[in-house]
Structure formats: structure tokens, C-alpha cells
Protein backbone atom coordinates (compact mmCIF):
# COMPACT_ATOMS: atom_id res chain seq x y z
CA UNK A 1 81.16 73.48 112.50
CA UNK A 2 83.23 72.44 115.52
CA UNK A 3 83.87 75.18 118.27
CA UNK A 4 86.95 73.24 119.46
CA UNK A 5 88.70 71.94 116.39
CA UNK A 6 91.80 69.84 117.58
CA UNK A 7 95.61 70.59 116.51
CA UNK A 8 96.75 67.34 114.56
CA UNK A 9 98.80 65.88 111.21
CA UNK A 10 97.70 63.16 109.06
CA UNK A 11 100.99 61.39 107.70
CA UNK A 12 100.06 59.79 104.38
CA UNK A 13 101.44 57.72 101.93
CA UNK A 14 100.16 60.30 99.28
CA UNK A 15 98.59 64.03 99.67
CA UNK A 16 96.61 64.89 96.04
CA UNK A 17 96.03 69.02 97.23
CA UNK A 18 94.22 69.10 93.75
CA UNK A 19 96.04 72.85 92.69
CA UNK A 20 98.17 72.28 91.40
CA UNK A 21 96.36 69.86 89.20
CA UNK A 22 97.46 66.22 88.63
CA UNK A 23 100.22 66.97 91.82
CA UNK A 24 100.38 63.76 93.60
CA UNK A 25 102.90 64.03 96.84
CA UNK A 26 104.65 60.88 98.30
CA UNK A 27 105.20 60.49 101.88
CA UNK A 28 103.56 63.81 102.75
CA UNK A 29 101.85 65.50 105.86
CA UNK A 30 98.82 67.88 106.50
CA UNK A 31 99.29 70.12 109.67
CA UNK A 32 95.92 71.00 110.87
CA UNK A 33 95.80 73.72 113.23
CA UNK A 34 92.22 75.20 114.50
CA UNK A 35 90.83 73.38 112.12
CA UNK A 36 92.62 74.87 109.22
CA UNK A 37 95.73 73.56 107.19
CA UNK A 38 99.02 75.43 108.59
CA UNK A 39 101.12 73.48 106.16
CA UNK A 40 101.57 70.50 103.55
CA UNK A 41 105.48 68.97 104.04
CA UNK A 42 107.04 65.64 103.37
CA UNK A 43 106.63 63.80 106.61
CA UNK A 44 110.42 63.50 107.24
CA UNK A 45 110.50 67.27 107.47
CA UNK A 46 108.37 67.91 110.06
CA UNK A 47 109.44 69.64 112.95
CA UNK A 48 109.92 68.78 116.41
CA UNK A 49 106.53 70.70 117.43
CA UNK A 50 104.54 69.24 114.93
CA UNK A 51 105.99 65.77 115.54
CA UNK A 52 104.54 66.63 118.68
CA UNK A 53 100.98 66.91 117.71
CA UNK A 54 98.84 63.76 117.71
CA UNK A 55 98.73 62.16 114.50
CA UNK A 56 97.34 60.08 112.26
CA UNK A 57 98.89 57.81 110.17
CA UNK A 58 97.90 56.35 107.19
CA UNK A 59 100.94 54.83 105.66
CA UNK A 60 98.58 53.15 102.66
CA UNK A 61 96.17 55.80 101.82
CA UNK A 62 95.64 58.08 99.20
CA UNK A 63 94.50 62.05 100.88
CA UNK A 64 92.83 64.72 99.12
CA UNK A 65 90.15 67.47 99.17
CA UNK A 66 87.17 66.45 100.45
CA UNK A 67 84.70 66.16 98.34
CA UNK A 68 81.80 69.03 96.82
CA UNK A 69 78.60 67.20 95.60
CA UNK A 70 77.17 70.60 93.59
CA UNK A 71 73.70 68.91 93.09
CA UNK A 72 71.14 67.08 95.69
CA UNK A 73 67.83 66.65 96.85
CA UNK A 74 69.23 65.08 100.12
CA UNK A 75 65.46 63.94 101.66
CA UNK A 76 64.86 62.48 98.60
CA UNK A 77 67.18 59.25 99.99
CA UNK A 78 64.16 58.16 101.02
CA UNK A 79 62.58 57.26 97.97
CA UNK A 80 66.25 55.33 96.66
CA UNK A 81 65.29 52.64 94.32
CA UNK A 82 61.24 53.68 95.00
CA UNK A 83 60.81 54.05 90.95
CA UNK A 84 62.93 53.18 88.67
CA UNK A 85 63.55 52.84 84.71
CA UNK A 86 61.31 55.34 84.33
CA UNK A 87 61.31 58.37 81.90
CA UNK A 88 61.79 61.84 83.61
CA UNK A 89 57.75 63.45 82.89
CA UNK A 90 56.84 59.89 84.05
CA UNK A 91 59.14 59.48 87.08
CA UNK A 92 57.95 62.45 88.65
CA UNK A 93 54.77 63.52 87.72
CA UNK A 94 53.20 59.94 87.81
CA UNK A 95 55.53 58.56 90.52
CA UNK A 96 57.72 61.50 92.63
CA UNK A 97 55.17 64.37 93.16
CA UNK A 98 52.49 62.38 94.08
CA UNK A 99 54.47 60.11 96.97
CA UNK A 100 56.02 63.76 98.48
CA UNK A 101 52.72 65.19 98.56
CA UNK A 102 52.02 62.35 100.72
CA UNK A 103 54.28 62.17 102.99
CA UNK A 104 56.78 65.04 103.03
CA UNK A 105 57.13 67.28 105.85
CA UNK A 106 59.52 68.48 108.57
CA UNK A 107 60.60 64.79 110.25
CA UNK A 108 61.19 63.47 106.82
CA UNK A 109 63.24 65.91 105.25
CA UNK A 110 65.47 66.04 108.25
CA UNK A 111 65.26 61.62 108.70
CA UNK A 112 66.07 61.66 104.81
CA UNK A 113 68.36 64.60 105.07
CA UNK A 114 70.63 62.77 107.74
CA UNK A 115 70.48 59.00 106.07
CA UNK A 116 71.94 61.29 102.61
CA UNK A 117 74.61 63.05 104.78
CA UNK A 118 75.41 59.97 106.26
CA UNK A 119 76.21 58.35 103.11
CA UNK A 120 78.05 61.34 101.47
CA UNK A 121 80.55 61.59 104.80
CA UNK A 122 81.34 57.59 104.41
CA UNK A 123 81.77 58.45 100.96
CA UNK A 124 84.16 61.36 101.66
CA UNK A 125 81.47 64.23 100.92
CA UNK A 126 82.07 67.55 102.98
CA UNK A 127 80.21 69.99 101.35
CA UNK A 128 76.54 69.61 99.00
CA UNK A 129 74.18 72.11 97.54
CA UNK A 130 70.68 70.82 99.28
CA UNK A 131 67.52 71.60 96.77
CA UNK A 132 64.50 70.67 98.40
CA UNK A 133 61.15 71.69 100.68
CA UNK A 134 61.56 72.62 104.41
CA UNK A 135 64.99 74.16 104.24
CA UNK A 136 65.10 74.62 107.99
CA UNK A 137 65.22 70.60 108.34
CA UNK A 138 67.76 70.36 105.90
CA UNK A 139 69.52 72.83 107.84
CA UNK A 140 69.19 71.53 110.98
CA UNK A 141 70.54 68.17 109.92
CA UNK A 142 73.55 69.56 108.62
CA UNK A 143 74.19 71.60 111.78
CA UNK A 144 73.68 68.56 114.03
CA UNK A 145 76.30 66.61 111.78
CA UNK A 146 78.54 69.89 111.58
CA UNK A 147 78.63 69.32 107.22
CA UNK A 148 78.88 72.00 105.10
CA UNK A 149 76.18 72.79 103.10
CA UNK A 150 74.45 75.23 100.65
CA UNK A 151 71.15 75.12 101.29
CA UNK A 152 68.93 76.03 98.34
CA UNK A 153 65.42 77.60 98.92
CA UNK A 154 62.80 75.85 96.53
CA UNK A 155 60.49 78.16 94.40
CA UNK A 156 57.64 76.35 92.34
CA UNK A 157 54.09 77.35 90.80
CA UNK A 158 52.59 74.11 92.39
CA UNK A 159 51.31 73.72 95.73
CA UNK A 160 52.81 71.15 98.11
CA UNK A 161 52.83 70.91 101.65
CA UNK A 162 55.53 73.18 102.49
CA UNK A 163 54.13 76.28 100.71
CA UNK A 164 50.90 76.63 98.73
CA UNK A 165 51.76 79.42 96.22
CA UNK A 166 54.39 80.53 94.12
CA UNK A 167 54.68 83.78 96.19
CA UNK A 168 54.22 81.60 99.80
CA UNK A 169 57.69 80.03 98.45
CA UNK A 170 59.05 83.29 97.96
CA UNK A 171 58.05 84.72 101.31
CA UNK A 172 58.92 81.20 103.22
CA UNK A 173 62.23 81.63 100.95
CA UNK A 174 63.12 84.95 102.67
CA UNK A 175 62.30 84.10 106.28
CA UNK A 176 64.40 81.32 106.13
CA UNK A 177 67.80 83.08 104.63
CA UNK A 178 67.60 85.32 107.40
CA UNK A 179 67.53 82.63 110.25
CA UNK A 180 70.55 80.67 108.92
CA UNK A 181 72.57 84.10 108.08
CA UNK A 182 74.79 83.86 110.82
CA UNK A 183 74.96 79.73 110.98
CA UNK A 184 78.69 78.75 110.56
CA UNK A 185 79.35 75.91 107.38
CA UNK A 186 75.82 76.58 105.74
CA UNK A 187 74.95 79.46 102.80
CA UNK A 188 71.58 79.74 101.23
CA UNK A 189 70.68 80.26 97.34
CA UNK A 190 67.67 80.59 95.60
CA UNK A 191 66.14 77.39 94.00
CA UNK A 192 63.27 78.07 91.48
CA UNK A 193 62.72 74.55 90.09
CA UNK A 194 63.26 74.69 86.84
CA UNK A 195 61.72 77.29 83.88
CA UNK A 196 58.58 74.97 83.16
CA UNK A 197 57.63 75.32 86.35
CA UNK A 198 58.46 78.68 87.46
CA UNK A 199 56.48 81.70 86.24
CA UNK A 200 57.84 84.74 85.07
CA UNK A 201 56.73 86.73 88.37
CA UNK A 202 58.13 84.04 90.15
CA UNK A 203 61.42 84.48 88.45
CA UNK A 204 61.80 88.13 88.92
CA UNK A 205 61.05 88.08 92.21
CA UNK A 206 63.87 85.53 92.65
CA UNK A 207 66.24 87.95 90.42
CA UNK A 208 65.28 90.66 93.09
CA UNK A 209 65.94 89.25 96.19
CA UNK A 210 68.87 87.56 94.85
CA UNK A 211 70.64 90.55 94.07
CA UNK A 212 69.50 92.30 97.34
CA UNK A 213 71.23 89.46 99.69
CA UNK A 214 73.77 88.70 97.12
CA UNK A 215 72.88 84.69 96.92
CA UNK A 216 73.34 82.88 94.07
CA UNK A 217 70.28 80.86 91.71
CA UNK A 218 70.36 77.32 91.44
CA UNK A 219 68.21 75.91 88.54
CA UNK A 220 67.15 73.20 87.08
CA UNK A 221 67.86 74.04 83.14
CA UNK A 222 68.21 72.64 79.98
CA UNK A 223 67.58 69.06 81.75
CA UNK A 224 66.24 67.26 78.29
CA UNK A 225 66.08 68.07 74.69
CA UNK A 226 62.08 67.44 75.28
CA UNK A 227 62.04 70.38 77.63
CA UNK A 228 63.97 72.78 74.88
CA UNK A 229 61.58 71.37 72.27
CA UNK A 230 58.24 71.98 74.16
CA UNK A 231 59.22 75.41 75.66
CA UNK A 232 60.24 76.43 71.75
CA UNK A 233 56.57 75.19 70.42
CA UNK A 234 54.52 76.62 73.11
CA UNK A 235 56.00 79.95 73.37
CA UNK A 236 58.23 80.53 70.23
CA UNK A 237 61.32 81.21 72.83
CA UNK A 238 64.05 79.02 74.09
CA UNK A 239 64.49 77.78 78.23
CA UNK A 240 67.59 79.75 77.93
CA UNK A 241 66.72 82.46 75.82
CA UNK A 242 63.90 83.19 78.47
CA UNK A 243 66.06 82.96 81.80
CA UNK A 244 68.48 85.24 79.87
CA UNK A 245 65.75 88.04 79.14
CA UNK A 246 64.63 87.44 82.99
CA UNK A 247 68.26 88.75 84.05
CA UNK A 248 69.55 85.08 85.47
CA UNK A 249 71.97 84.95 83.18
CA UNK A 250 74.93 86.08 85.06
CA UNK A 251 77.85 84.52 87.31
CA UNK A 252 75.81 83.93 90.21
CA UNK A 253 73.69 81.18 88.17
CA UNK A 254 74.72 77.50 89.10
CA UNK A 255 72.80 75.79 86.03
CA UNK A 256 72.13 71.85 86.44
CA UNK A 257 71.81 69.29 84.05
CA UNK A 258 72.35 71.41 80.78
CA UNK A 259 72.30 68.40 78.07
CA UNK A 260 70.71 70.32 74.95
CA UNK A 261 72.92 73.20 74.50
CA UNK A 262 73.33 74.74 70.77
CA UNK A 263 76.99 75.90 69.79
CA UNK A 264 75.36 79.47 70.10
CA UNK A 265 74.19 78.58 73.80
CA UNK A 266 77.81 77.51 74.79
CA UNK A 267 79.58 80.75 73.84
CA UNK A 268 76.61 82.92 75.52
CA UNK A 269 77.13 80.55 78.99
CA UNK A 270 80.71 81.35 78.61
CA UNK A 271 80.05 85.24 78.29
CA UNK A 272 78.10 85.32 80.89
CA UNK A 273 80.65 82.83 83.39
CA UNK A 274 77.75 80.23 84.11
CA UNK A 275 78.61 77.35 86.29
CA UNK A 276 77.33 73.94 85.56
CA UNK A 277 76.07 71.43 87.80
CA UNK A 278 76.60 68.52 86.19
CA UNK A 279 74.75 65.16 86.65
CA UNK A 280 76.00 62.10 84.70
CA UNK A 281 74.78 58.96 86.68
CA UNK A 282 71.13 60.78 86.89
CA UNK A 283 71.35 61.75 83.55
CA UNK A 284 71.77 58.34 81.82
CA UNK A 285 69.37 56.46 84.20
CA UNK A 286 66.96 58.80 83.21
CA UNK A 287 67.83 59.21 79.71
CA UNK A 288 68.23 62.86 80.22
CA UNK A 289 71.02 62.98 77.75
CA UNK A 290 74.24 64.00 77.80
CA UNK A 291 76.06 67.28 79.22
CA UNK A 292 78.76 68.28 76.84
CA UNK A 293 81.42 69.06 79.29
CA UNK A 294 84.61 68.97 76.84
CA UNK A 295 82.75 71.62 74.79
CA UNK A 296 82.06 73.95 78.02
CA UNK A 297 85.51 73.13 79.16
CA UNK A 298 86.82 74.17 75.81
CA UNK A 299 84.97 77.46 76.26
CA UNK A 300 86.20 78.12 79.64
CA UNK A 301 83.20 77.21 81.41
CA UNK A 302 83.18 76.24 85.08
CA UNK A 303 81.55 72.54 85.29
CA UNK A 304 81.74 70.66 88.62
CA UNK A 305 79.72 67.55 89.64
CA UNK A 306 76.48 66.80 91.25
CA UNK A 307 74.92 63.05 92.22
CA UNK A 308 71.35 64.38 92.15
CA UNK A 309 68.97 62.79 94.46
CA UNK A 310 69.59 59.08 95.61
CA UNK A 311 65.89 58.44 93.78
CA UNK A 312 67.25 59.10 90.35
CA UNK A 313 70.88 57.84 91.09
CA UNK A 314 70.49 55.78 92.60
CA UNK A 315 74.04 56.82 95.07
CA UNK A 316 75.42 59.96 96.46
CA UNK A 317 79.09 58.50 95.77
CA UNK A 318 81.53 61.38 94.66
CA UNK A 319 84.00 58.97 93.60
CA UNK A 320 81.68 57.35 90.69
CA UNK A 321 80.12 60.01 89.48
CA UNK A 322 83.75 62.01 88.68
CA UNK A 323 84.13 57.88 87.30
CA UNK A 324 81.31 58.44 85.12
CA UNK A 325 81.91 61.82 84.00
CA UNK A 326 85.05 61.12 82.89
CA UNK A 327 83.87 57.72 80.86
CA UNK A 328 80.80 59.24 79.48
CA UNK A 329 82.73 62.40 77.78
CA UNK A 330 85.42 60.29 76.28
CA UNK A 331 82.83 57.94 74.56
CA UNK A 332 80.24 60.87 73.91
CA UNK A 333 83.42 63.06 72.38
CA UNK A 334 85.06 59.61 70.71
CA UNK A 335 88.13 60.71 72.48
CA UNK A 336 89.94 58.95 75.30
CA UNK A 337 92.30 62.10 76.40
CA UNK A 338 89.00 64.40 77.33
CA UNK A 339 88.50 64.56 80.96
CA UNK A 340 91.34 62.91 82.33
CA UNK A 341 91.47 61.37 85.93
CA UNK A 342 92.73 65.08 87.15
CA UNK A 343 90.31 67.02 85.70
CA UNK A 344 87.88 64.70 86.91
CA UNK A 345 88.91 65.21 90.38
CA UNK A 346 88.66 68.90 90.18
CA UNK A 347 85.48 68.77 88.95
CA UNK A 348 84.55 66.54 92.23
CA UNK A 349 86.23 69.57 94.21
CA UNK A 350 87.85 72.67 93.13
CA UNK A 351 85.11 73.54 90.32
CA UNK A 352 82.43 72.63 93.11
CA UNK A 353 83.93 75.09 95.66
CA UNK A 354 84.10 77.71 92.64
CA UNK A 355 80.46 76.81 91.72
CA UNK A 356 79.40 77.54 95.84
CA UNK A 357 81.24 81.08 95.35
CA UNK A 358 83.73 78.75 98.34
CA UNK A 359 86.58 78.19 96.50
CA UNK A 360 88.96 80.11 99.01
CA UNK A 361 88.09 78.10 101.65
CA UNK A 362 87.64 74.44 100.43
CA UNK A 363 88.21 72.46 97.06
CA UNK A 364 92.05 71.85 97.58
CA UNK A 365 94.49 71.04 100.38
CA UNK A 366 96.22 74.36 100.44
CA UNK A 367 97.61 76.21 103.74
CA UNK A 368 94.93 78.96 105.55
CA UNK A 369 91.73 76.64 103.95
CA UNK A 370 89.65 75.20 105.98
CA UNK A 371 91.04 71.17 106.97
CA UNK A 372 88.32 69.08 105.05
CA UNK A 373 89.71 66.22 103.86
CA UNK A 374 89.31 62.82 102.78
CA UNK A 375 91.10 59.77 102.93
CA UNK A 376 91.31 56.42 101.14
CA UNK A 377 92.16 53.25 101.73
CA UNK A 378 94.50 51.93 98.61
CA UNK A 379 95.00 49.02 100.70
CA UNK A 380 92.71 46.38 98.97
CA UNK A 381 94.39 43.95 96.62
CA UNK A 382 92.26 45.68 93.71
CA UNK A 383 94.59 48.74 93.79
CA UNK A 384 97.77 46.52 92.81
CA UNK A 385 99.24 47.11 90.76
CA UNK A 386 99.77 50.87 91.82
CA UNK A 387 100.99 52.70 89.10
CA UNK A 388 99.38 55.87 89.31
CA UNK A 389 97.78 56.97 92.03
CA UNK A 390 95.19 59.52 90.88
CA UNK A 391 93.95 57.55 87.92
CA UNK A 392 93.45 54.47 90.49
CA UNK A 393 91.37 57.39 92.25
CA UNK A 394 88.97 58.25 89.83
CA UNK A 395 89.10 54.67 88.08
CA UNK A 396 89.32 52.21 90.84
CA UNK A 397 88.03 53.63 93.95
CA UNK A 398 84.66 54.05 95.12
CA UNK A 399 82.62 55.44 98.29
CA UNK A 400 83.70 52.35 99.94
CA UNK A 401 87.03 53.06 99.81
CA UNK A 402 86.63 56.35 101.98
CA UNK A 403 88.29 55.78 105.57
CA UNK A 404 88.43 58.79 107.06
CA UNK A 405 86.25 62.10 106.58
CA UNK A 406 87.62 65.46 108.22
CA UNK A 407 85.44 68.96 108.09
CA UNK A 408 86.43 71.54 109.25
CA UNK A 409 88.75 69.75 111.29
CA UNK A 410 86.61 67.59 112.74
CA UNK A 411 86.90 63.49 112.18
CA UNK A 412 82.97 63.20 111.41
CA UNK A 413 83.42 59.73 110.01
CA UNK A 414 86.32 57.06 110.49
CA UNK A 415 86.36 53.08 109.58
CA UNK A 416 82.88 52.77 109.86
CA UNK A 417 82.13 54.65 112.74
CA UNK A 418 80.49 58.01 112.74
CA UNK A 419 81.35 60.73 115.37
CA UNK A 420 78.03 62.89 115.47
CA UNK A 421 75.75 60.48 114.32
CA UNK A 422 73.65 57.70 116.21
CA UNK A 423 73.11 55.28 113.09
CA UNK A 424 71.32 52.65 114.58
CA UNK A 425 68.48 55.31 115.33
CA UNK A 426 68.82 56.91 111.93
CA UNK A 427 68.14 53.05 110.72
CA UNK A 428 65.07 52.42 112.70
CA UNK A 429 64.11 56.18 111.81
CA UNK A 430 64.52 55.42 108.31
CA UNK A 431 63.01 51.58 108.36
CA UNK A 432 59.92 53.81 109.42
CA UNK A 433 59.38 55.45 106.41
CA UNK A 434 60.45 52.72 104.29
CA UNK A 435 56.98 51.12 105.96
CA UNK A 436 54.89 54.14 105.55
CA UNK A 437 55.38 54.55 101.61
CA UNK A 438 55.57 50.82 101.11
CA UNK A 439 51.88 50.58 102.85
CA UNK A 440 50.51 53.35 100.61
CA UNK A 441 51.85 52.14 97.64
């Protein structure tokens, strides 16, 4: 994050804060002080001292919470469009794992890490929950770009060429929580991939150190009705049923994917106040199947939203994904009132900060959070007419759209231009690799 975070108000022709929900606010301003909101006012009421403060105007623009992608491999933007149309066993076992045990290592999770952060602050991404090997390259492109990150610690059975055991991730795991402790904008979890992959040693341990440092567990869970189907032949007991006998099953679990659920599985994810990471646009290109958010919803179950990696999305755009969610649960439900364009947007925000355990500090434009925000251009003639305002949000705009990007404070990303980052070396960087796995292909 910034040290210096300048005093400033954006004047806009509309402030969404996203609580209260559905609020859209004409002809508002956001006073940013230190690099936190001091207030949210209709611009004619602003005082003489904050009429004093540089500002930014953007008299056609839609501003809201920036937005929190719950669900990434980041480095994995490397491999976008790499191999596609594939089934998931097939997509990574014959096509994924075998290309990253080539070629991953510290220079390109950090290349791959910055070309994904790059793309989520033009698309008015402040905060993501990073899943992948080499944490301490993930984390030291997010510090060099000042974004906000969870960074989630990867636990696996399989060797690879960040750790070569199950208990090597583990130990890796723990030496790099405690050197990003004290690092402003980033928290750690623990990652173990998913239950067919993870042993039960492997999970314990991850329960135990968990609940020492207080970090929450980010799986992989539920992901296909394959996966429930295989784990129920081989061993008689469910993905969930065995997580839940492991101890996972608590608040501090941030479950992803989660498209075979029973009715029985909803109501014990609800007693237990589960949050869902939820994946539409990788879920239908890989014919995952389909989360059933109106049902979790309905059982008061936190659900936010999560792009997955740019190989199986093949985007990191915010914007369509809340889109998508909100399309594929009114044709998966038959019903064209579930998910409307405001719950849709606080699933891109609100329910992600709640989901990071950061939802008193980001998720909404309210005063004493932190000032990251987003802006949008409603200036192109495919916004007229302009009716409403949030729906042309969620069903209109896209990444592209995204003009400004604040964190923190901080303009990382404005009109093209990116404050922090040199992106004609990031191209060249990332032209390299493009070479590299091409050649070996």
C-alpha cells in the first residue's frame, strides 16, 4: 500500500456505495483523506475545504466499490487460451500439470502474477485471493503494484517444483506466512488443493496450523458431480462428508466451485456459515456444472465471485463474471427475478470482502474504509438509453469500461495508463514465455 496516500474527491455523476444495496446516488462525491473515505455527499454540498482538495471529475461515470475477485490462480495468465474445450481430468492432468512442471518457477509466477494484476486493475479489481506455487512471487508482485491480495499457500500430495512432498508444502506453507505477517494489503490462507488430492495428514495438519495463526482454508470442493461420484465409490464417504469429519467445516472455510450440493449439504454449509467462491465463466467452459447460488442465498449462505485462472476463463473481468452469475441462475432456477443486478454487484464486492474475513475495510464505499474504488465510463453510445444505472452495470459494462482504479488511495490505473507498472516490459516479459511453451509444445 501507499505510504503517502494523497487528500482528494472524485465528483461523479453517480456513487453505487453497494450498502445499502441497490442505492444508486446522483451527482455525488467521495472525500478521500489518507487514503480512506472521510465522507460520501452530493457534490453541491461540499464544503469550502473540500472544494479545496484536488479533484477529479467524472461528470459521466458510474463509481463504486472496487472490485473482490474471491478466486485466482494469477500465474496461470500465462497459459490463457493454452488448452481449451477441454474436460476438467483432461485439461489438467493431460494438458495443465504437465506444462507447470515444465516451466513454473519463481520469474514466472511473478511475470504471470503481474500480466493477471494488470488486467484485474484495468478491469477495476482491487483485491484477489491468489492460489498458486511460490507464494513469495505472488507476493512480491502484489507489493510492487501496491494491490491487495490474499495470498493462499498451496498444499498438494504431488510433487512439483516448488515443494516435493505433501509435508515440504506444509513446512514451505509456514515459512512463508510468517515473512508476509507484517506486509500491509496482503493476508495469507491455507490452500490444500482440493480433497482428491490432499491426504488426510495433509488436511489435519492444515486444520492445525490454521487454527494456531487464525488463517482461513481455501479449497477447491465439490468442483464436479464426477468428483462427488468417484470419492462416494472409492471410499463409501462423501468430499464433504470427509472435510466435515477433518474439522474444515467451519466459518473460516472459503469453499470454491461447489456445483453438486444435495439439499442436505446446503443446510449443513449454512450451519456451519461456509463461504462460497463461486466460479461461473470457469464453470461452464469446463462443464463443471452449475453452483446453485439462489438455493445458498435462500439459506443464508455467503456466496461472492471468483474468475478462476485466465487458463480456464479465459478473463479475469469482474464485471462479466457478476454478468454471468446473474444470467446463469435465472436460467438454471427458470426465474428471471433471482440474482438481480444488485445482488450481483455485492457478490462482486461486499460478499468477497466478507469471504476475505475484510469486509470492514473494503467491499462498499462507506466513510473510515479504506478508498478503493472504481470507476466507469457510461460514456459510450451503448449505455443510451440510461435508464438504470446499476442494471447497465452488471448488464452492459465490461472490464473495458473501467477508467479509473483507486487502492488504497492510490490511482494505480487511469485511461490506459498504469501508475506502478512498466507494461511495455511486462509485454516483452510475457512474449518470452509465450515462446518458451509454444517451442515445447
Amino acid at each position: 500500500m501507499s505510504n503517502t496516500p494523497a487528500d482528494f474527491v472524485i465528483c461523479a455523476r453517480w456513487v453505487v456505495p453497494v450498502v445499502p444495496s441497490g442505492r444508486v446516488l446522483p451527482n455525488h462525491s467521495i472525500v478521500v483523506r489518507q487514503g480512506r473515505i472521510e465522507a460520501i455527499l452530493p457534490t453541491d454540498a461540499l464544503s469550502e475545504s473540500q472544494l479545496s482538495l484536488p479533484r477529479t471529475d467524472l461528470p459521466r461515470h458510474l463509481v463504486t466499490a472496487g472490485f473482490v475477485n474471491t478466486h485466482g490462480h494469477a500465474a496461470m495468465t500465462l497459459l490463457r487460451g493454452y488448452a481449451d474445450d477441454l474436460e476438467l481430468m483432461d485439461w489438467l492432468t493431460n494438458h495443465i500439470w504437465p506444462v507447470e512442471g515444465q516451466w513454473v518457477d519463481d520469474s514466472y509466477v511473478y511475470d504471470g502474477t503481474s500480466l493477471a494484476i494488470a488486467e484485474m486493475l484495468s478491469g477495476g479489481t482491487t483485491c484477489a485471493a491468489d492460489s498458486y506455487f511460490f507464494p513469495n512471487a505472488v507476493a512480491r508482485a502484489m507489493c510492487d503494484q501496491s494491490f491487495r491480495g490474499q495470498i493462499c499457500m498451496p498444499v498438494i500430495q504431488f510433487p512439483n517444483r516448488w515443494a516435493e512432498s505433501e509435508h515440504q508444502h506444509v513446512e514451505k506453507a509456514l515459512q512463508f506466512h510468517d515473512s508476509v505477517r507484517d506486509e500491509p494489503g496482503i493476508t495469507t490462507a491455507f490452500a490444500p488443493h482440493a480433497p482428491y488430492t490432499v491426504s488426510d495428514e495433509g488436511f489435519e495438519a492444515v486444520v492445525s496450523h490454521a487454527n494456531e495463526f487464525g488463517i482461513p482454508v481455501h479449497l477447491h470442493l465439490n468442483e464436479t458431480a464426477s468428483e462427488v461420484a468417484t470419492a462416494l465409490k472409492d471410499t463409501g464417504q462423501s468430499p464433504l462428508a470427509r472435510i466435515q469429519a477433518l474439522g474444515l467445516l467451519t466459518t473460516h472455510l472459503q469453499a470454491v466451485h461447489m456445483t453438486a450440493l444435495s439439499e442436505a449439504e446446503l443446510q449443513l454449509i449454512a450451519a456451519h456459515n461456509v463461504h462460497i467462491a463461486h466460479c461461473p465463466e470457469s464453470n461452464m467452459k469446463l462443464a463443471s456444472g452449475i453452483c446453485p447460488v439462489q438455493a445458498l442465498l435462500d439459506h443464508g449462505v455467503n456466496v461472492a465471485l471468483g474468475t478462476d485462472g485466465a487458463a480456464s476463463n479465459n478473463d479475469l473481468d469482474m464485471l462479466g463474471e457478476a454478468r454471468s452469475a446473474a444470467l446463469l441462475s435465472k436460467v438454471s432456477t427458470l426465474d428471471a427475478t433471482s440474482i438481480s443486478a444488485a445482488d450481483a454487484l455485492s457478490m462482486a464486492t461486499i460478499n468477497g470482502a466478507r469471504l476475505l474475513g475484510l469486509e470492514d475495510n473494503i467491499g462498499s464505499l462507506e466513510p473510515g474504509k479504506s478508498a478503493d474504488i472504481t470507476a466507469v465510463d457510461f460514456g459510450d453510445i451503448n449505455f443510451a438509453p440510461l435508464y438504470n444505472p446499476l442494471s447497465q452495470l452488471i448488464y452492459v459494462a465490461s472490464g473495458q469500461n473501467i477508467s479509473h482504479t483507486w487502492i488504497a488511495g492510490e490511482c494505480l490505473y487511469q485511461d490506459g495508463d498504469y501508475t506502478r507498472l512498466d507494461i511495455d516490459d511486462l509485454s516483452r516479459r510475457v512474449s518470452g514465455w509465450q515462446e518458451k511453451i509454444q517451442g515445447d509444445v
